[in-house]
C-alpha atoms as a PDB file:
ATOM      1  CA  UNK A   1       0.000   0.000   0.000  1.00  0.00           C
ATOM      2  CA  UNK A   2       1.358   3.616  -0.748  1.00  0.00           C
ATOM      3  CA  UNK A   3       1.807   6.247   1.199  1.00  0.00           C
ATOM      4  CA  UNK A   4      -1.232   7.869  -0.576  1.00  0.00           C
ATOM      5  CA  UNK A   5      -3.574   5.259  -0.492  1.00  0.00           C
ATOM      6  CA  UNK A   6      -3.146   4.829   3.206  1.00  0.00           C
ATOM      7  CA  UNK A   7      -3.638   8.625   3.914  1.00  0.00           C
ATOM      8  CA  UNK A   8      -6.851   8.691   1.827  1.00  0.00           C
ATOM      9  CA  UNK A   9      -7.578   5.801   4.179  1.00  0.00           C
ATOM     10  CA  UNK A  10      -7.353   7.467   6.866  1.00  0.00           C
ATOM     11  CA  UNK A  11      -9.003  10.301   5.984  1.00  0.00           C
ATOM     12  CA  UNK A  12     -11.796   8.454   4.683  1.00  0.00           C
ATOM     13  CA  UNK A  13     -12.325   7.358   8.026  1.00  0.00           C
ATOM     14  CA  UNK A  14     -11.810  10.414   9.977  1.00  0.00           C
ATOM     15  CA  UNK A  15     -14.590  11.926   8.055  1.00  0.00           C
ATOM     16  CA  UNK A  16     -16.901   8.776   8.447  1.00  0.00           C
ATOM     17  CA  UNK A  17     -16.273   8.870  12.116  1.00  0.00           C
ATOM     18  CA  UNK A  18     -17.244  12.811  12.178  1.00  0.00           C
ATOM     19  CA  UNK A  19     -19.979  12.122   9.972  1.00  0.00           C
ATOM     20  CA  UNK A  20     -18.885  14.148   7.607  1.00  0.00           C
ATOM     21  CA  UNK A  21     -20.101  13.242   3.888  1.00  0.00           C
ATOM     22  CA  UNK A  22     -16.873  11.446   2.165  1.00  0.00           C
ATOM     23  CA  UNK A  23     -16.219  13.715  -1.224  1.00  0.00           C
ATOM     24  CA  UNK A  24     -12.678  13.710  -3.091  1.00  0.00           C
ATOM     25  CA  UNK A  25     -12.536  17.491  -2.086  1.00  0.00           C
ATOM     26  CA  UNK A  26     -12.488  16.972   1.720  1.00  0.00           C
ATOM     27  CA  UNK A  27     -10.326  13.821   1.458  1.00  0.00           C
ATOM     28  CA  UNK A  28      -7.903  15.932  -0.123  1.00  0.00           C
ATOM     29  CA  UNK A  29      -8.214  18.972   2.183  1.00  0.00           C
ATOM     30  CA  UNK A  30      -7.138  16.514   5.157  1.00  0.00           C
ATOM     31  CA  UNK A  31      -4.449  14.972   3.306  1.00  0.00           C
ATOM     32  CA  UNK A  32      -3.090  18.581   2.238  1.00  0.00           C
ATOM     33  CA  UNK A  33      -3.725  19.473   5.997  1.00  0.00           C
ATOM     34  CA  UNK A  34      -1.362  16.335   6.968  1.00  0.00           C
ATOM     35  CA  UNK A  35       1.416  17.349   4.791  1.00  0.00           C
ATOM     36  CA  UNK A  36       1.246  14.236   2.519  1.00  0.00           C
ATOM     37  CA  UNK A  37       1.718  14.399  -0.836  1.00  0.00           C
ATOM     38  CA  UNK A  38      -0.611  11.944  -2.708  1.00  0.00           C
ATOM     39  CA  UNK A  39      -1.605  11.360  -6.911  1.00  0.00           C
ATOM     40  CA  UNK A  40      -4.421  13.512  -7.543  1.00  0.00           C
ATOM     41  CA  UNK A  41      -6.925  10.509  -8.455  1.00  0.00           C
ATOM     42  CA  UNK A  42      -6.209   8.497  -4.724  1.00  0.00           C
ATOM     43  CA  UNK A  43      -9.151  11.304  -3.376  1.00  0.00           C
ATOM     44  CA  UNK A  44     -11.625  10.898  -6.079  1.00  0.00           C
ATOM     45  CA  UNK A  45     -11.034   7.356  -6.043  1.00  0.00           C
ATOM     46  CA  UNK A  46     -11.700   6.772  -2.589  1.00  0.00           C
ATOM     47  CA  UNK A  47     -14.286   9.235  -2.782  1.00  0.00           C
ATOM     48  CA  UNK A  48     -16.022   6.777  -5.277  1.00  0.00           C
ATOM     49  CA  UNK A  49     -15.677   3.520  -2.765  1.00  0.00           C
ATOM     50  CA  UNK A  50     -17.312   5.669  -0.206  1.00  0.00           C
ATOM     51  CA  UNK A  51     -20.257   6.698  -2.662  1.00  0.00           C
ATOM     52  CA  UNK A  52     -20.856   2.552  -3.263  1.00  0.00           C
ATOM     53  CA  UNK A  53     -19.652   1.084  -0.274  1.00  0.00           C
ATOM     54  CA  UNK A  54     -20.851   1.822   3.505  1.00  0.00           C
ATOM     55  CA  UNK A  55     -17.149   2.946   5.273  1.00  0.00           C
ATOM     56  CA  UNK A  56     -18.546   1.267   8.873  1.00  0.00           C
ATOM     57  CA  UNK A  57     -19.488  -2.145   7.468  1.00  0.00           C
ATOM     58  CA  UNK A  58     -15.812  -2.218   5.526  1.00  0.00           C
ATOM     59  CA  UNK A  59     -14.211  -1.005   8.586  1.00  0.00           C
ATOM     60  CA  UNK A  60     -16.106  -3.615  11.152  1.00  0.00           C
ATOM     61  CA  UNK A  61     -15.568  -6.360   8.454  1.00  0.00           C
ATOM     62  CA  UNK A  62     -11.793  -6.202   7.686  1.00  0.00           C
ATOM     63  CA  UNK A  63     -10.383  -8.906   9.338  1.00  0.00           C
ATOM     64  CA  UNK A  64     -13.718 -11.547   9.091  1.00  0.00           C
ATOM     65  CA  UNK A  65     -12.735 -13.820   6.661  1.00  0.00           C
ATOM     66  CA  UNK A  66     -15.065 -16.021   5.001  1.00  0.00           C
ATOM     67  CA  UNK A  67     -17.291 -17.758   7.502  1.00  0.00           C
ATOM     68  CA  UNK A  68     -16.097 -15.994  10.225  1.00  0.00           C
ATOM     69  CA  UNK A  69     -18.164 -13.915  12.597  1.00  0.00           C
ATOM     70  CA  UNK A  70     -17.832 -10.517  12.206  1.00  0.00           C
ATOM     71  CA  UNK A  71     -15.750  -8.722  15.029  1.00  0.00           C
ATOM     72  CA  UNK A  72     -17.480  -5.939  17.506  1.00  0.00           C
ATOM     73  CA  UNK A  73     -15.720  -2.644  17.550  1.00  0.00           C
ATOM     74  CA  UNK A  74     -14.895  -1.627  21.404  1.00  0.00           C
ATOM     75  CA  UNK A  75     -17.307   1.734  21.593  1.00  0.00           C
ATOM     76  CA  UNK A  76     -14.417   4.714  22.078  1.00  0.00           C
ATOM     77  CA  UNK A  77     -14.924   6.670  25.133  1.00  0.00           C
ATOM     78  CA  UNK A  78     -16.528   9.999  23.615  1.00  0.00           C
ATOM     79  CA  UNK A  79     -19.119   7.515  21.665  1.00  0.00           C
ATOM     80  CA  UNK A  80     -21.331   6.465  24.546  1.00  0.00           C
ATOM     81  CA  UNK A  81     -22.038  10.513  25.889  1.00  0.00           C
ATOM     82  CA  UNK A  82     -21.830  11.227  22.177  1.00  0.00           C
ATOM     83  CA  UNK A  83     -25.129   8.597  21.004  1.00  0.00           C
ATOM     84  CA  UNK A  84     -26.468   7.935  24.258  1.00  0.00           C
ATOM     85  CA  UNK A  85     -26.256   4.087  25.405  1.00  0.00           C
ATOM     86  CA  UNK A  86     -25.291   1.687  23.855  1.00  0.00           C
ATOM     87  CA  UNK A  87     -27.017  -1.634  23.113  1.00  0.00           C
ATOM     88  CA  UNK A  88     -24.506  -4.634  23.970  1.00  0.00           C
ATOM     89  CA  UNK A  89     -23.925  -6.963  21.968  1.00  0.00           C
ATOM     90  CA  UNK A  90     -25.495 -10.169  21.682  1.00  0.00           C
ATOM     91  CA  UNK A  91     -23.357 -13.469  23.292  1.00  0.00           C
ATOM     92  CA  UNK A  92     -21.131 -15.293  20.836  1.00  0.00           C
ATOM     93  CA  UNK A  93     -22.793 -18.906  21.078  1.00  0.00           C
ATOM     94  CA  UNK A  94     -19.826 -21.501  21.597  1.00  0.00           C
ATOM     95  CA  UNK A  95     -19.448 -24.205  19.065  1.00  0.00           C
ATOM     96  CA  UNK A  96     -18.599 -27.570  20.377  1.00  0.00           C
ATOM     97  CA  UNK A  97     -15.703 -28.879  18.372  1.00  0.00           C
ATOM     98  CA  UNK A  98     -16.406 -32.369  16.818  1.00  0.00           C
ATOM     99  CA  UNK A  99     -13.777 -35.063  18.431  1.00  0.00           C
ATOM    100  CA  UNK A 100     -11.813 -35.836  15.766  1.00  0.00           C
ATOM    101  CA  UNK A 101     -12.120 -40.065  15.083  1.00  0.00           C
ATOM    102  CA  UNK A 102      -8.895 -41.972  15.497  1.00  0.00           C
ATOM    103  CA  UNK A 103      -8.126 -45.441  13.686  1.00  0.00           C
ATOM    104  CA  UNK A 104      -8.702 -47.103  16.620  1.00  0.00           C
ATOM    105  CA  UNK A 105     -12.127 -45.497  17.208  1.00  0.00           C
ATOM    106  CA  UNK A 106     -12.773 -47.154  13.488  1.00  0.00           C
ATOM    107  CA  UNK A 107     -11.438 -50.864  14.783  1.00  0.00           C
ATOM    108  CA  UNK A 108      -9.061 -50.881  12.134  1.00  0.00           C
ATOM    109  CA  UNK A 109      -5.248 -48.921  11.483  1.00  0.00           C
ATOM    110  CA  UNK A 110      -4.186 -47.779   8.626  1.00  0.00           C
ATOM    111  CA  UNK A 111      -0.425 -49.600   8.971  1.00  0.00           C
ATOM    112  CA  UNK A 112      -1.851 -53.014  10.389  1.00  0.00           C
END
């Protein structure tokens, strides 16, 4: 990843978590503001993502890999007085892991 992809990243989210509306104009504005020097299409580029893709879900869903669970984001400190109380999360429900069969549990080996 290049430097300029990575500061359009993070001003992509800056603005999503100010609820500011994601344009190429105000990406650039906080990556001119940083003293980062980026190609001029990285804004309008990740101006487009934000148009088509919700920011939060991407954001929440980065590390889930297929079949995986999405993970919870830890509320920051300033969100609870900010939206007023937050809901908890439901409890993960704990998958029993199948014993896994041995030969002998089959009444036959493989190098009888």
């Amino acid at each position: 990843m290049s430097v300029g992809e990575l500061a359009c990243s993070y001003a992509v989210m800056i603005l999503q978590d100010d609820g500011i509306p994601v344009t190429a104009e105000k990406i650039a504005t906080l990556v001119k503001a940083a003293n980062v020097d980026v190609e001029s299409y990285w804004p309008s580029l990740f101006a487009k993502l934000a148009e088509k893709r919700n920011i939060e879900d991407l954001i929440l869903n980065a590390g889930a890999g297929g079949g995986g669970a999405p993970v919870a984001a830890a509320p920051t400190a300033g969100g609870a007085a900010a939206g007023g109380a937050a809901a908890a999360p439901p409890p993960e429900e704990k998958k029993e892991e199948p014993k896994e069969e041995s030969d002998d549990d089959m009444g036959f080996s493989l190098f009888d």
